[in-house]
Protein backbone atom coordinates (compact mmCIF):
# COMPACT_ATOMS: atom_id res chain seq x y z
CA UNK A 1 14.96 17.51 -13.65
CA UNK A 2 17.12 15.89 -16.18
CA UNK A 3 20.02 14.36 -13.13
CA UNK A 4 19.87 11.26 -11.26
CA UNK A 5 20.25 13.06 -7.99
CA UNK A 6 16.56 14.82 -8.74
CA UNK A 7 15.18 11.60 -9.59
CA UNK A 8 16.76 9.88 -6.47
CA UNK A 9 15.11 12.94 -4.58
CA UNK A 10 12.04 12.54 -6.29
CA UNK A 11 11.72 8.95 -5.27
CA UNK A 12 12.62 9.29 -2.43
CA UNK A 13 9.93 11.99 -1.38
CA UNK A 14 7.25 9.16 -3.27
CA UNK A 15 8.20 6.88 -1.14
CA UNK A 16 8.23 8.61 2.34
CA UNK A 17 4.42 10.45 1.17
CA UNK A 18 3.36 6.70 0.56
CA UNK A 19 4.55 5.39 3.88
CA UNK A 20 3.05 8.52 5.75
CA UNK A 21 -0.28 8.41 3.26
CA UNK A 22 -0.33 4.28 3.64
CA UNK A 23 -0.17 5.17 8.19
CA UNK A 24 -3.17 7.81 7.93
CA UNK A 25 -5.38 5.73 6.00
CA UNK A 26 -4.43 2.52 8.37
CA UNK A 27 -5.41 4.38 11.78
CA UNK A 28 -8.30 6.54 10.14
CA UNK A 29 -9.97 3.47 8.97
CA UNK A 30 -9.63 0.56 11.14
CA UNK A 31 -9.01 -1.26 14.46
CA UNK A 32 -6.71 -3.57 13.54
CA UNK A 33 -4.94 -5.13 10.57
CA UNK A 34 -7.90 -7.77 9.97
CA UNK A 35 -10.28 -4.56 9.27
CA UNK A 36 -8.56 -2.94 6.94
CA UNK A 37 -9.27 -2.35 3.13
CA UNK A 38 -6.21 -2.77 1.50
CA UNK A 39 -7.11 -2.41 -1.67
CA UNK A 40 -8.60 1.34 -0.63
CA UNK A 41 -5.91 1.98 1.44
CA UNK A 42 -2.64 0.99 -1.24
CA UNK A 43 -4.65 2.71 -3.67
CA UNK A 44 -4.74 6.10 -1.52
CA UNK A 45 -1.33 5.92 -0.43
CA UNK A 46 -0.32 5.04 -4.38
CA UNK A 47 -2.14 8.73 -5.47
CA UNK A 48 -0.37 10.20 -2.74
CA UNK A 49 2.57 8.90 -4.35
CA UNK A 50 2.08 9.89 -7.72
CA UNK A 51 1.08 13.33 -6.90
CA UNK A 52 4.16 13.66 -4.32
CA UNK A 53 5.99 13.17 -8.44
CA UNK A 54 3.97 15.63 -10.05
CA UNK A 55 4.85 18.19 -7.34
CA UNK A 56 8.89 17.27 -7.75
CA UNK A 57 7.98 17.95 -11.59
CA UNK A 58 6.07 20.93 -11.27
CA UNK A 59 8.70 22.72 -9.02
CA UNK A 60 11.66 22.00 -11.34
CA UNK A 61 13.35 24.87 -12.48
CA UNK A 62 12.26 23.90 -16.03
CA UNK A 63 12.08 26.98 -18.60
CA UNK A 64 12.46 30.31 -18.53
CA UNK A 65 11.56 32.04 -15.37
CA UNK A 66 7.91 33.68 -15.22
CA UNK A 67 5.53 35.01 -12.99
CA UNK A 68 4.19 32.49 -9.83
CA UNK A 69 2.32 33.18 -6.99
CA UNK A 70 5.47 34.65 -4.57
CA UNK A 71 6.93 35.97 -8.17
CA UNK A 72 6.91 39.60 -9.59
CA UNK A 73 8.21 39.61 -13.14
CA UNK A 74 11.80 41.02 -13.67
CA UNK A 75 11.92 44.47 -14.60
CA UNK A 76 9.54 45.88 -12.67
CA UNK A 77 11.53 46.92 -9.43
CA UNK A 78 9.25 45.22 -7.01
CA UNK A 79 10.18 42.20 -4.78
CA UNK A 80 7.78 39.51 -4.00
CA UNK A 81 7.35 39.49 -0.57
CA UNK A 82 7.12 35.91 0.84
């Protein structure tokens, strides 16, 4: 979390969630580019965006390792099964 190559990533993934969030909204809610709501739809596409980042920040391997939903804690012998 703390290179430039994760935050090139990271942008990255924004930016291709906002292109494919920006496409849905477009054919979902219009016939043509005269009927769309831009202001709806850039908005939409911008959340996509931002939670595309909070996903890239959530995943980092930040911390100590600890129990997640696939995870078993260490010690206990099991494996999680995926």
């Amino acid at each position: 979390m703390w290179t430039a190559a994760f935050w090139k990533a990271t942008a990255e993934r924004a930016v291709r969630t906002f292109a494919q969030a920006l496409a849905a909204v477009l054919v979902a809610g219009a016939t043509n580019l005269l009927d769309v709501a831009w202001g709806a739809a850039l908005g939409t596409a911008g959340m996509a965006a931002l939670l595309a980042v909070l996903t890239a920040l959530g995943s980092a391997k930040v911390g100590p390792p600890g129990p997640g939903l696939t995870e078993v804690p260490e010690g206990r012998g099991h494996k999680a099964v995926l």
